[in-house]
Structure formats: structure tokens, C-alpha cells
Protein backbone atom coordinates (compact mmCIF):
# COMPACT_ATOMS: atom_id res chain seq x y z
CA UNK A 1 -34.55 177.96 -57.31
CA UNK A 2 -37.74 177.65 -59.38
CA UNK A 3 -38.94 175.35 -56.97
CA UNK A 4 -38.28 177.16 -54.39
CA UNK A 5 -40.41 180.30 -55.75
CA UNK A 6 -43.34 178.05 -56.72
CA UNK A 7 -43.59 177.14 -52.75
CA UNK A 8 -42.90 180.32 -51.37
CA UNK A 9 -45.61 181.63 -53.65
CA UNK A 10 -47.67 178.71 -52.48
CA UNK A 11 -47.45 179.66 -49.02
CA UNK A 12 -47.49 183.67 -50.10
CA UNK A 13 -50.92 182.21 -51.38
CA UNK A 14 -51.70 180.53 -48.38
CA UNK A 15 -50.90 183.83 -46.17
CA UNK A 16 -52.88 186.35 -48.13
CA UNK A 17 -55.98 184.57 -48.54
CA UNK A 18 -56.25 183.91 -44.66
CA UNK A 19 -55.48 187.27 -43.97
CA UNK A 20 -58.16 188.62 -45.85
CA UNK A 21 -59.83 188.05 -42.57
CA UNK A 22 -57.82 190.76 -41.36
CA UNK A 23 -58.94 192.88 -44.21
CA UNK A 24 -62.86 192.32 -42.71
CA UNK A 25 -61.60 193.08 -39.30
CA UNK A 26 -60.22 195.85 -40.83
CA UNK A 27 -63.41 196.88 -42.95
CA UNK A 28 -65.49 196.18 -40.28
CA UNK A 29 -63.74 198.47 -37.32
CA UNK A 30 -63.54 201.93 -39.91
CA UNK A 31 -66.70 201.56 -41.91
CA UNK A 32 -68.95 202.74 -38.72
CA UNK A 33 -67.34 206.15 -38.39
CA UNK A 34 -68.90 207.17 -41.53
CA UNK A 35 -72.48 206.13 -39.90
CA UNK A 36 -72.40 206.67 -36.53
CA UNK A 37 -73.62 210.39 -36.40
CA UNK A 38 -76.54 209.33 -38.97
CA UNK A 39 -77.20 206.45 -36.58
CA UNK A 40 -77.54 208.62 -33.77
CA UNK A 41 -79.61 210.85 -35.01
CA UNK A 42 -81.73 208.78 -36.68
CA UNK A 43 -82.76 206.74 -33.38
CA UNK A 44 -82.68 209.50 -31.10
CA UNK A 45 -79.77 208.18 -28.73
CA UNK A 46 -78.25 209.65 -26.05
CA UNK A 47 -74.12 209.74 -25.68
CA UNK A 48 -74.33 207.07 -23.66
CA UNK A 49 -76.96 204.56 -25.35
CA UNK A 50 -74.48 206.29 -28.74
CA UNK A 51 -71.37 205.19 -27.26
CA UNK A 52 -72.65 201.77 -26.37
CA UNK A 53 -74.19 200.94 -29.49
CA UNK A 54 -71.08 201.28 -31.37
CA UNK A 55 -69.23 199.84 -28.77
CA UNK A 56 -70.87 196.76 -28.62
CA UNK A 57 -69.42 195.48 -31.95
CA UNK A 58 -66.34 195.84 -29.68
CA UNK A 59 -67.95 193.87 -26.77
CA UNK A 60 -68.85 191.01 -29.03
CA UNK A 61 -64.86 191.29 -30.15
CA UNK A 62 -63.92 190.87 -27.12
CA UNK A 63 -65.88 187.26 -26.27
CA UNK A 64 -64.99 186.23 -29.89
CA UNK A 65 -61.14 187.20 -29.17
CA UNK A 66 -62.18 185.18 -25.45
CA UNK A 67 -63.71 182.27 -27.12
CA UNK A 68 -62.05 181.78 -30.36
CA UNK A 69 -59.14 179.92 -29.82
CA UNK A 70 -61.56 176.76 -28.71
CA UNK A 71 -63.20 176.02 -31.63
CA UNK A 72 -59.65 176.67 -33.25
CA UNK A 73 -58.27 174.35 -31.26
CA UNK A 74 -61.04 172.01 -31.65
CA UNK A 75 -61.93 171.95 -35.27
CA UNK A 76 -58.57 173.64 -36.62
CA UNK A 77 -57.75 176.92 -37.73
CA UNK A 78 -59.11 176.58 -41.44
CA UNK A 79 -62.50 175.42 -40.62
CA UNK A 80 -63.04 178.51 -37.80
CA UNK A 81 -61.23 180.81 -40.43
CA UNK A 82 -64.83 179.86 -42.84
CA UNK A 83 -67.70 179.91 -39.89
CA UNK A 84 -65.88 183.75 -39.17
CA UNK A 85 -66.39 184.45 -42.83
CA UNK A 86 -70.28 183.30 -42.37
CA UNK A 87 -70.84 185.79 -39.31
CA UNK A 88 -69.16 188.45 -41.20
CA UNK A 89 -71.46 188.13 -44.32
CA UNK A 90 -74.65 187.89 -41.46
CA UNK A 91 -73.38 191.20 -39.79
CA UNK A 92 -73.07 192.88 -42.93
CA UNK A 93 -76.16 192.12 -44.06
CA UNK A 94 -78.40 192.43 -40.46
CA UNK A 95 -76.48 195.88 -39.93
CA UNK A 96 -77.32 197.28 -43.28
CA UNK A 97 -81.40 196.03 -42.88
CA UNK A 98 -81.91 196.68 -38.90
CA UNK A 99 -84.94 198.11 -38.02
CA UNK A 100 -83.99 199.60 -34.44
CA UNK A 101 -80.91 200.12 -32.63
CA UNK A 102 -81.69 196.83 -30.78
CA UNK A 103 -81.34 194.47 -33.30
CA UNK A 104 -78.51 196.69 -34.83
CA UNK A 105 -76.51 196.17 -32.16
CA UNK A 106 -77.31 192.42 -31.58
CA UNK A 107 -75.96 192.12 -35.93
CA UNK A 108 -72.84 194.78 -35.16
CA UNK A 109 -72.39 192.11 -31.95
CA UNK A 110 -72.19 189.53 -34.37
CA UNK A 111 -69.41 190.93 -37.05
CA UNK A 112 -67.45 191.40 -33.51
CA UNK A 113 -67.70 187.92 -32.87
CA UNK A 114 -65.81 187.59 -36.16
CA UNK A 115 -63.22 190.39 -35.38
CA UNK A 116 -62.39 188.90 -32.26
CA UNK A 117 -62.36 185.20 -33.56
CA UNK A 118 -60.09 186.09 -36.51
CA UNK A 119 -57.55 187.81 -34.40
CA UNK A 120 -56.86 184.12 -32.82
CA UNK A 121 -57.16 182.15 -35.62
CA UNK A 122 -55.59 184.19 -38.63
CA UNK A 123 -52.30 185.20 -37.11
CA UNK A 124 -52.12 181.65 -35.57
CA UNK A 125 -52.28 180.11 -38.96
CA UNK A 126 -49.95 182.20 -40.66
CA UNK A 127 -47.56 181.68 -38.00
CA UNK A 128 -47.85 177.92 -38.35
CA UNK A 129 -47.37 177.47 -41.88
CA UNK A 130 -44.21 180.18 -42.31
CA UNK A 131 -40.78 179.39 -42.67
CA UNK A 132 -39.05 181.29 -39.40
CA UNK A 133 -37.09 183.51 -41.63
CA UNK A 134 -39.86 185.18 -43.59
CA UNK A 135 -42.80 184.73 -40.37
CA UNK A 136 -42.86 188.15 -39.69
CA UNK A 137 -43.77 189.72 -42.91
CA UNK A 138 -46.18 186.79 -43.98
CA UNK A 139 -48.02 187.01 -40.46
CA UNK A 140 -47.68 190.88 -40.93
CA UNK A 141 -50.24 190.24 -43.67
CA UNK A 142 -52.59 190.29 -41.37
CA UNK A 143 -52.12 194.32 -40.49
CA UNK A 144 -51.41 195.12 -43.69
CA UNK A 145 -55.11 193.73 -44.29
CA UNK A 146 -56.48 195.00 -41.29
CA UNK A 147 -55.25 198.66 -42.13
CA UNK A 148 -56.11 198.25 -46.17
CA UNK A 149 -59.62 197.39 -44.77
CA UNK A 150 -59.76 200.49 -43.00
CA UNK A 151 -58.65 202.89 -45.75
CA UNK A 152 -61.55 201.20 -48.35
CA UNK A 153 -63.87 201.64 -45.47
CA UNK A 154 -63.40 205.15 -45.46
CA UNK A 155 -63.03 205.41 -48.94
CA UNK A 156 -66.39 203.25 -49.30
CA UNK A 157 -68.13 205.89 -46.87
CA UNK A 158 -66.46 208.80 -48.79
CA UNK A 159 -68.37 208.02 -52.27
CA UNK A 160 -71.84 206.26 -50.65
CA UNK A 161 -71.60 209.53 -47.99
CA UNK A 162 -74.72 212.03 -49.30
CA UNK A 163 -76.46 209.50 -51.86
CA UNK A 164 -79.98 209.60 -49.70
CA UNK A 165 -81.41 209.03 -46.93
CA UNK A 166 -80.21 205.39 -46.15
CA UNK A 167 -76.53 206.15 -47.00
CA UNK A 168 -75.36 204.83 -43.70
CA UNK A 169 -77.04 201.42 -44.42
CA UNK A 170 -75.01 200.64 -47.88
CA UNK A 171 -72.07 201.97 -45.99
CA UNK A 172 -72.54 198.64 -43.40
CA UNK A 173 -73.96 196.23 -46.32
CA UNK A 174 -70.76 196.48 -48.85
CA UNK A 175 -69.11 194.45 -46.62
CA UNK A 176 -71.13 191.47 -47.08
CA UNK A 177 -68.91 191.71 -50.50
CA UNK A 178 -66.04 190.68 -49.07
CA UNK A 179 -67.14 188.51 -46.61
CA UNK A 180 -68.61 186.18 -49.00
CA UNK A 181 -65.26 186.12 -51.22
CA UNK A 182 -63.44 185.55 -48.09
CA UNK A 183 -65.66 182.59 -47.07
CA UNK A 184 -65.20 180.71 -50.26
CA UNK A 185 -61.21 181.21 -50.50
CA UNK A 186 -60.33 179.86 -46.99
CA UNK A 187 -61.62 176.25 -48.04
CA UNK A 188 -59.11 176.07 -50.94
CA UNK A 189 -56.33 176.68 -47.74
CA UNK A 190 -54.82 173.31 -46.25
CA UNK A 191 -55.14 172.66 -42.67
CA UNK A 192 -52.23 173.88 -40.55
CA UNK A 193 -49.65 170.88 -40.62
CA UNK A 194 -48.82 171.72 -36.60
CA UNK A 195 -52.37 171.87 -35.11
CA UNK A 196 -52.58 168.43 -37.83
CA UNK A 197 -50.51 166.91 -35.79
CA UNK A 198 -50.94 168.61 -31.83
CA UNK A 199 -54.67 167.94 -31.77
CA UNK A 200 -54.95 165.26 -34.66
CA UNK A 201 -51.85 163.39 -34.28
CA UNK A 202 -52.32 163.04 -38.04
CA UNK A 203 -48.31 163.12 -39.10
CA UNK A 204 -49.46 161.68 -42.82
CA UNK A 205 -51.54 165.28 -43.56
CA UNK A 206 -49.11 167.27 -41.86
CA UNK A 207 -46.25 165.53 -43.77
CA UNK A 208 -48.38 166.34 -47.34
CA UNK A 209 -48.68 170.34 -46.49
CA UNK A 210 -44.87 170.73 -45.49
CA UNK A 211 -44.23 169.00 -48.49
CA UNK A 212 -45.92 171.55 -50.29
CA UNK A 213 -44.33 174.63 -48.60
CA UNK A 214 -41.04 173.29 -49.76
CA UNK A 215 -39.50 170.71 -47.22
CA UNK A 216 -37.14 167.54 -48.01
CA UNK A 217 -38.32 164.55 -46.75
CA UNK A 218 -35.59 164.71 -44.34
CA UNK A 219 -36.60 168.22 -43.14
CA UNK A 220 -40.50 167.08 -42.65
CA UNK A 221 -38.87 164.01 -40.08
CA UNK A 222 -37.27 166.52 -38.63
CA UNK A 223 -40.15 168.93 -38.31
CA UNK A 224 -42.16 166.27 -37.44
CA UNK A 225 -40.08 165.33 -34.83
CA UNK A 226 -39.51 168.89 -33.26
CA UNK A 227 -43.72 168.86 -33.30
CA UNK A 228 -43.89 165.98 -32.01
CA UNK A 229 -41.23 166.72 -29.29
CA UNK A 230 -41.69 170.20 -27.86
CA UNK A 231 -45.48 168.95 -27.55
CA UNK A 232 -44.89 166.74 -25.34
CA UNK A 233 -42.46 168.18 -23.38
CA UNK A 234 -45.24 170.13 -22.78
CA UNK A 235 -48.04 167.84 -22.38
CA UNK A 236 -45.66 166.09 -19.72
CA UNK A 237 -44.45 168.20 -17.88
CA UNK A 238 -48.23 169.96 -17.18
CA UNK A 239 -50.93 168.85 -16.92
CA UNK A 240 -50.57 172.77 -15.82
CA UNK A 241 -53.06 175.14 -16.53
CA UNK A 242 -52.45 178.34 -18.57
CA UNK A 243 -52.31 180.38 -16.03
CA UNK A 244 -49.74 179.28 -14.11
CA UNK A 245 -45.84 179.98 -13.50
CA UNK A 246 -44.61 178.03 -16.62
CA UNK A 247 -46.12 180.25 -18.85
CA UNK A 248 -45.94 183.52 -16.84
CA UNK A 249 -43.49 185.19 -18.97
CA UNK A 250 -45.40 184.87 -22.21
CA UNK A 251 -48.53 185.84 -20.81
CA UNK A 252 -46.99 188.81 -19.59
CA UNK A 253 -45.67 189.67 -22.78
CA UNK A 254 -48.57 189.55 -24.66
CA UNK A 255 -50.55 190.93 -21.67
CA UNK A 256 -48.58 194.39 -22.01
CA UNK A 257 -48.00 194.26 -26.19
CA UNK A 258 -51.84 194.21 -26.52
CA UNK A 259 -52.44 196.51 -23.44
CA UNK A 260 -50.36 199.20 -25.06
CA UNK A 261 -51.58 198.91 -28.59
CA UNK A 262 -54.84 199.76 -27.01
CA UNK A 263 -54.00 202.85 -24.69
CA UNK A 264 -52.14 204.72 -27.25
CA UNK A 265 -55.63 205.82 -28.43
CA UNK A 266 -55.61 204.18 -31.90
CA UNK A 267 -59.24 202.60 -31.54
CA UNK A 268 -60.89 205.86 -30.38
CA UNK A 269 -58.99 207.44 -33.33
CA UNK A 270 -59.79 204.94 -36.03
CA UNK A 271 -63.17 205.18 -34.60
CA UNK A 272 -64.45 208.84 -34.17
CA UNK A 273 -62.01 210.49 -36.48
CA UNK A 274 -64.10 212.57 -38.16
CA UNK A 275 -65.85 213.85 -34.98
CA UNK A 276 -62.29 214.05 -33.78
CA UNK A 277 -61.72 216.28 -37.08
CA UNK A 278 -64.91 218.51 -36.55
CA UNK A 279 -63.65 219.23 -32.75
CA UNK A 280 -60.74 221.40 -34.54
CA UNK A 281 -63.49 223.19 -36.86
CA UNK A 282 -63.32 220.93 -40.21
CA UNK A 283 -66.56 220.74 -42.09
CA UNK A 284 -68.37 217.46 -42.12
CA UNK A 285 -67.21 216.49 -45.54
CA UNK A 286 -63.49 217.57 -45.35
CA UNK A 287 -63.72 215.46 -42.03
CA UNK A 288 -64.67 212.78 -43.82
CA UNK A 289 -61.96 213.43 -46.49
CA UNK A 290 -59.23 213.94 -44.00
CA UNK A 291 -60.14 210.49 -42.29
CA UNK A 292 -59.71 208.96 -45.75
CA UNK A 293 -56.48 210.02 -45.90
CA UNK A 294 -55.73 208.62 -42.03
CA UNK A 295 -56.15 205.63 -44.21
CA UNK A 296 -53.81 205.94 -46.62
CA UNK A 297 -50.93 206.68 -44.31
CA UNK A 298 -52.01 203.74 -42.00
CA UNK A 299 -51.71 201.58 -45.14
CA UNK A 300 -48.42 202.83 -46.44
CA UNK A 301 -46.15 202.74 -43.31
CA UNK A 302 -47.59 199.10 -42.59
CA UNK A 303 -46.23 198.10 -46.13
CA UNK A 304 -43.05 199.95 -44.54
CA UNK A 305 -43.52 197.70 -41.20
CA UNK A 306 -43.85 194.45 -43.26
CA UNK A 307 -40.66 195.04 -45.06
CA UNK A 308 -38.72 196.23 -42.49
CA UNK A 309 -39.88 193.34 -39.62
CA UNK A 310 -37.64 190.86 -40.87
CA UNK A 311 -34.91 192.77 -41.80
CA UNK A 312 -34.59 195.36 -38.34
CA UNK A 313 -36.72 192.92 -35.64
CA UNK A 314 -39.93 193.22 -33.67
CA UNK A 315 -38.38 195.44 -30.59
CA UNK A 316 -36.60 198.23 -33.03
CA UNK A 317 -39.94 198.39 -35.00
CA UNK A 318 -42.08 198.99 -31.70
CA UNK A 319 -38.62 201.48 -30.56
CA UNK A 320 -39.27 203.87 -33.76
CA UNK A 321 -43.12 203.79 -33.17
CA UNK A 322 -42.52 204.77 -29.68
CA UNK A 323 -40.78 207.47 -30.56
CA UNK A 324 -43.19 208.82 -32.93
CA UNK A 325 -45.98 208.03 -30.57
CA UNK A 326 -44.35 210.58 -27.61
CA UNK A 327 -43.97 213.26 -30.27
CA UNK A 328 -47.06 213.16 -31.54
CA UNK A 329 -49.64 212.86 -28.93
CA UNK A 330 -47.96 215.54 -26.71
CA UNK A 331 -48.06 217.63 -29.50
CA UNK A 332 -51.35 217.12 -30.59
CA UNK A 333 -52.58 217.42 -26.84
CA UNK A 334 -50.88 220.66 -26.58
CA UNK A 335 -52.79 222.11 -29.75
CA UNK A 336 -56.22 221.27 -28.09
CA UNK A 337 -54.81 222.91 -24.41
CA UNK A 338 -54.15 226.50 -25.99
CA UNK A 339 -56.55 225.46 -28.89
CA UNK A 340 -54.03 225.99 -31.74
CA UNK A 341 -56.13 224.39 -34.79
CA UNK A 342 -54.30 227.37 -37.66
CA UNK A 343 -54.15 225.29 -40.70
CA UNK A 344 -54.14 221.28 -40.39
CA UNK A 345 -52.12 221.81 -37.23
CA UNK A 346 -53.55 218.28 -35.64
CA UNK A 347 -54.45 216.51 -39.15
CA UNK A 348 -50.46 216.84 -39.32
CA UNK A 349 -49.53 215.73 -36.21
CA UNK A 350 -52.44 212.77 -36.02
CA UNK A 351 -51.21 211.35 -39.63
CA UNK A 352 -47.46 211.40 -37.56
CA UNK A 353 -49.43 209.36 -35.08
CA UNK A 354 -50.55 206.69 -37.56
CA UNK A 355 -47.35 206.55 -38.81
CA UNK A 356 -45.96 205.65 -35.79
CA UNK A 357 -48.59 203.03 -35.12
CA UNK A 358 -48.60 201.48 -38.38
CA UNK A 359 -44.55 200.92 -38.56
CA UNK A 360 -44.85 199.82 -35.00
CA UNK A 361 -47.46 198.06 -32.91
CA UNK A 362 -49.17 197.76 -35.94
CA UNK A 363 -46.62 195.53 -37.87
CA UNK A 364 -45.32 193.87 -34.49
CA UNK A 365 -48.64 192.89 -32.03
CA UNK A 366 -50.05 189.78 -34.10
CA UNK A 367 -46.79 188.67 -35.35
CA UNK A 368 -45.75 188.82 -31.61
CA UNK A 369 -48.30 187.26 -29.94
CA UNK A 370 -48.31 184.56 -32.01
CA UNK A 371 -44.46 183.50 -32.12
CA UNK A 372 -43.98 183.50 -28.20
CA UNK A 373 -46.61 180.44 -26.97
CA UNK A 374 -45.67 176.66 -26.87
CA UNK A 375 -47.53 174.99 -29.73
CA UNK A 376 -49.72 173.36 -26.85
CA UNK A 377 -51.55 176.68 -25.76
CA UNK A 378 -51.04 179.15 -28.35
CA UNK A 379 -54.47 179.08 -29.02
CA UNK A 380 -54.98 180.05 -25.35
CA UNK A 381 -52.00 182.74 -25.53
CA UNK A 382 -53.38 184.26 -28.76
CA UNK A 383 -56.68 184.63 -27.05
CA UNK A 384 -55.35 186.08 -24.20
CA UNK A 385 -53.23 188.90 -26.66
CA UNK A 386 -56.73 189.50 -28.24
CA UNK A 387 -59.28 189.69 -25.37
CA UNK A 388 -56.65 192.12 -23.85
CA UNK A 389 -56.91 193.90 -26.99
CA UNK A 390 -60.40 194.22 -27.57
CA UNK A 391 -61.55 194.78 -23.88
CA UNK A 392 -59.37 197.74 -24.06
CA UNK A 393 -60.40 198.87 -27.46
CA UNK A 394 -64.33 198.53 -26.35
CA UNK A 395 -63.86 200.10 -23.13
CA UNK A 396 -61.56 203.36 -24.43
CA UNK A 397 -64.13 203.55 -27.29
CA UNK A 398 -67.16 203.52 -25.39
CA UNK A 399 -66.21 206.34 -23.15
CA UNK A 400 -63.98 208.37 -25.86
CA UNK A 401 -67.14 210.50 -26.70
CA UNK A 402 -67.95 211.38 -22.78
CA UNK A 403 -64.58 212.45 -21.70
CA UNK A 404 -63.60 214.26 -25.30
CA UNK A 405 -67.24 216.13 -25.07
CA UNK A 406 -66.56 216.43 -20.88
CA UNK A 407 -62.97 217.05 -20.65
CA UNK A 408 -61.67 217.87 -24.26
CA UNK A 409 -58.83 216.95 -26.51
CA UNK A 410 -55.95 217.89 -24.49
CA UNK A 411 -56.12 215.95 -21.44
CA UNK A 412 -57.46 212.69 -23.46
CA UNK A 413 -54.60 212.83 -25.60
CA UNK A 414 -51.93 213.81 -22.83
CA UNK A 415 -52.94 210.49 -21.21
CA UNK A 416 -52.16 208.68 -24.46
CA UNK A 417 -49.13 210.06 -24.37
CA UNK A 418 -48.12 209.45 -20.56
CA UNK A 419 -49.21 205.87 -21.38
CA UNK A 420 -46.50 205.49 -24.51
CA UNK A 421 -43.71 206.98 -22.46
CA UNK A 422 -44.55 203.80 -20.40
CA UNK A 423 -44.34 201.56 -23.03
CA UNK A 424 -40.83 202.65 -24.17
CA UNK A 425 -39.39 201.48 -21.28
CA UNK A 426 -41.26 198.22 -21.43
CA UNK A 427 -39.64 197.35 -24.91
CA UNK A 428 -36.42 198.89 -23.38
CA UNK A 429 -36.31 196.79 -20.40
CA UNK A 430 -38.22 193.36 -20.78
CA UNK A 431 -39.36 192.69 -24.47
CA UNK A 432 -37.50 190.00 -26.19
CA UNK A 433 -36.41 190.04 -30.03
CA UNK A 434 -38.16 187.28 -31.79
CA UNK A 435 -36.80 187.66 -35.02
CA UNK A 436 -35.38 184.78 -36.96
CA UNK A 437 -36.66 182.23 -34.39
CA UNK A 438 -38.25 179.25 -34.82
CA UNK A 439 -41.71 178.37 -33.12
CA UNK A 440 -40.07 175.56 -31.43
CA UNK A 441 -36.92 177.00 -30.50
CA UNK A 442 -38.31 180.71 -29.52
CA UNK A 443 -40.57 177.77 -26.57
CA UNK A 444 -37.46 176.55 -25.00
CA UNK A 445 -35.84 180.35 -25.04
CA UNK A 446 -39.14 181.53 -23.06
CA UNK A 447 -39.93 179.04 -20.89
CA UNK A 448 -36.71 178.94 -19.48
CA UNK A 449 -37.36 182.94 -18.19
């Protein structure tokens, strides 16, 4: 039993530190709400030069989500894991120091590199090294990393917000902080024993870190052996490309996981929630204040998620968040329509939104993505999850501002709404449960669909 705790803890370990690129994704997405106005004014932009120049941190997420499973696939997950540390600490730094809005956006561009390239390579890694029974909550790491990034963010921006002129600028550069620690923990990580032994064919490392996670020497053969196995299955039955019939079913999976994450609204939310805040009439600083505590109920119904996603399953996590998604938008789309803003009316019904979102895309999307591709191209699948993701996220974000300012609250967040109602009958209808499965076995269940 003791030994059993020392390698769980190991892998616990493992799990946290490589999720702390999830906590820098996190950081990273919330910390430009509290500059944005000040970087508007300051420069003189337009909405639309506005909207692009936060959005391109989102742009550059979306060729790093594109683009990062190569070099993970290429040089391993560990070794991309550190070079996405590097551009984070870069960002941070070039951000915070910019001169103009150009070479702001080209440093914001870089940190999304690192977003995008982390959302590949983190969940992919935790989802290599975990035992199937406890994958979902270690992989679930990530969010919980993502969304305590978010709430410091805003907590960061809270405290630095009014302490002179350049306030916005140590609001970007505290996350050079992190980025640094990050950086230096993922080289004390092994390399993940399946991508060891996929792209390396290097059974004697791979044997050594499944060792250490707790495996006989019977169970590594046997690992080994299913590795070894389902990879060539698929290496001999394809030479077929990605995109092709074989893996049609997973691609469409992860296709419409990420696609709905995305149109539910939370980016444009996460992003502009104090100007969302000051639409209803809030001051600037209780805006500020009230997107702070946005935070804090993101944070503690992902702890909720993580708990429950081994214990209740992907589908009935993503069926409760549904749920609370439908109630919630409508609601709050209503209050802008006959402008009903008495009290904290949509503060309410928006923290009932994160809520939703935290206990259920939130927990489920990386854990998802990365459980239902063939060892052979779940670099390619994760990709595919994430550039779906982040194409979404940059596009909804960049136009949020026009059609909020253009068209108000009500009709953006009644199309948030019509776009959940959707998604309940995709996890009704054609989403799989994944819990419990192993990597290997969840390939063979489906392929065969």
C-alpha cells in the first residue's frame, strides 16, 4: 500500500508540474481584461484595430494549437512542454516593455504560440503517463490550472489596477514569474514512456518510467506489448492519412467537443468581463471586483469537475453543464432584452454560467480529446481538438466587442444559448463515455464506429 502511494504521488507529481502549463494558459487568457481598455486608450485604437490586437494572442493560439503536436511528436512531449515555458517567459516580458501596439501584438502573438502548443502537449502527456482509472482527474489538472490561472490573473489585475500610469504593463510582466518556474520544473519530468516507445522505439526508457509509476515487471511486458501492438496495427493497416475514414469518428468527436466549448461564449466572457459588467451599469472597479469573483467560481466547480469525472463519467459531467448552460444564457439574454440589471441580476446568472462551464466542458474537453486518438496520431487529433478551439475562441473574441456595442447583450447571448441547446443533443445522441478505459482499448472501441 505504501508503495503504491509513493507512485501515485510520483505520478500526482508528474501531473501537476506539467499542468502548470495550463496554469500559464490560464494566466495568460484573463490577465488582458484588466489592460485592454488602458491599452486602447493609450494607443488610440479603433474597435476594430482594439479587437484585433487582443485577438491576435488568440490567432497565434490557434497556429501553436495547429503546429504543436509536430515538434511533440518529433522531440517528445517533455522537451516541447520547456521551449513553451521559454515563449511564455518572452511574451511576458515583450508585452509588459512594448513600445507600440505593433510589437505588442507580435509578443501577445508569441505567449499564444505557447497557449496553443500547451493545449497539445500537456493534456497529451498527462494522458500518457495515467493509470486509466484515475486519467480523468489527473488530466483534469490541466483545467483546474487553466481556471486557477485565470482567477490570480484577475486577482493580480485587482491589486496592480490604479498603482500609476503603467499599471497595465506589470499586469502582463508578472507572468514572466511563472513562466520561468514552469520552465525549470518540466525538465525534472521523465519522458512519456508511450511516445518513448511510438517514435523512439526505446522499450528500455519506457520500461524505467512505468516502473516508476508503479508497474510489475509483468505488467510493463504487457504494456509494452499493448504499445507495441495497437501501434502497429495502426502503422499497418495505414499508411492512411489523418483525415481519412478510419479516423472519422474521433475527429468528429473532438471536432464538435471543442466547437461547443467555444460557442457557448466562455472566451468572450473570460475575456471582456468587466466591459461585459459595465454594460449593466457597474463602476469600473466593482467590474473589476465582480470579474475576480468569475474566478473564484470557475476555480471551485472545476475542483467539483475533477472529483466528480471519475466517479459520474465524461457525458453526465458535460449533461449537468448543459443544463446549466440553457438556463443561464437565456436568462441572462432576457435581462439585457427588457434591460432588467435591478441588483446583480446578470452577475448572478453569469457566475451560474461559469458554473456550468467549469463542472462541464471545462473538466471534460482536454481529458476528452486526449483519450479518444490511436497512440499513432494523437498528436494530430489533439491538435485538431485545439485549433478547433482556438480558431473559435479568436474569431468569437475578435468580433464580441462589434456585435455587443452593435447589437447588444440580448441577442449575443440568445445565440449562445441556441448553440447549447444544440449541444445537448449531441452528448445525448452521439458522444461516447470514456470513463474507465484504457488508451489502448478505448482505440479498438472507436475505430470500429
Amino acid at each position: 500500500m505504501e508503495n503504491q502511494t509513493t507512485n501515485f504521488n510520483r505520478i500526482l507529481f508528474w501531473s501537476i508540474t506539467v499542468a502548470l502549463g495550463g496554469f500559464l494558459f490560464g494566466f495568460d487568457t484573463a490577465v488582458i481584461s484588466g489592460a485592454e481598455r488602458d491599452i486602447q486608450r493609450i494607443w488610440g485604437l479603433s474597435d476594430a484595430m482594439h479587437g484585433t490586437a487582443i485577438a491576435l494572442a488568440l490567432y497565434g493560439t490557434v497556429i501553436g494549437a495547429l503546429l504543436g503536436g509536430i515538434p511533440a511528436d518529433r522531440w517528445g512531449r517533455k522537451r516541447t512542454l520547456f521551449w513553451i515555458g521559454i515563449f511564455y517567459l518572452i511574451s511576458a516580458l515583450g508585452s509588459a516593455m512594448a513600445p507600440d501596439v505593433y510589437s505588442f501584438m507580435f509578443f501577445r502573438f508569441l505567449g499564444g504560440l505557447g497557449v496553443g502548443a500547451s493545449s497539445v502537449a500537456a493534456p497529451m502527456y498527462i494522458s500518457e503517463i495515467s493509470p486509466a482509472k484515475s486519467r480523468g482527474k489527473l488530466v483534469a489538472l490541466f483545467q483546474f490550472n487553466i481556471v486557477l490561472g485565470i482567477v490570480i490573473a484577475y486577482l493580480s489585475n485587482y491589486f496592480i489596477d490604479g498603482t500609476g500610469p503603467n499599471d497595465w504593463r506589470w499586469m502582463l510582466g508578472v507572468e514572466a514569474i511563472p513562466a520561468l518556474i514552469f520552465a525549470i520544473m518540466v525538465t525534472r519530468v521523465p519522458r512519456s514512456p508511450r511516445w518513448l516507445i511510438v517514435h523512439e522505439n526505446n522499450e528500455a526508457e519506457a520500461s524505467t518510467v512505468l516502473e516508476k509509476i508503479g508497474l510489475t515487471a509483468e505488467e510493463i511486458r504487457q504494456a509494452v506489448t499493448n504499445i507495441k501492438a495497437a501501434t502497429q496495427q495502426g502503422k499497418t493497416q495505414t499508411k492512411v492519412r489523418f483525415f481519412s475514414k478510419k479516423y472519422g469518428f474521433p475527429i468528429l468527436l473532438a471536432f464538435l467537443v471543442a466547437f461547443f466549448n467555444q460557442v457557448s461564449g466562455i472566451n468572450a466572457i473570460i475575456y471582456y468581463a468587466p466591459r461585459i459588467f459595465e454594460m449593466t451599469g457597474m463602476e469600473s472597479s466593482s467590474a473589476l471586483l465582480s470579474s475576480f469573483g468569475i474566478g473564484v467560481i470557475n476555480l471551485i466547480f472545476t475542483m467539483l469537475g475533477l472529483a466528480l469525472i471519475d466517479r459520474l463519467g465524461r457525458k453526465t459531467l458535460l449533461l449537468i453543464g448543459c443544463i446549466g448552460y440553457i438556463i443561464s444564457l437565456s436568462l441572462v439574454s432576457r435581462a439585457f432584452f427588457v434591460e432588467d440589471f435591478e441588483g446583480y441580476t446578470v452577475l448572478i446568472l453569469l457566475f451560474v454560467f461559469i458554473a456550468s462551464h467549469a463542472i462541464g466542458q471545462g473538466a471534460v474537453i482536454w481529458v476528452f480529446i486526449s483519450e479518444i486518438f490511436p497512440n499513432e496520431v494523437r498528436a494530430n487529433g489533439q491538435s485538431l481538438g485545439s485549433f478547433t478551439h482556438w480558431i473559435l475562441a479568436a474569431v468569437i473574441s475578435n468580433i464580441f466587442p462589434y456585435f455587443a456595442n452593435t447589437f447588444g447583450g440580448g441577442p449575443v447571448f440568445a445565440f449562445f444559448c441556441i448553440m447549447m441547446v444544440i449541444q445537448l443533443i449531441f452528448v445525448l445522441t452521439i458522444m461516447p463515455e470514456t470513463k474507465g478505459v484504457s488508451l489502448e482499448d478505448m482505440q479498438k472501441k472507436l475505430l470500429k464506429k
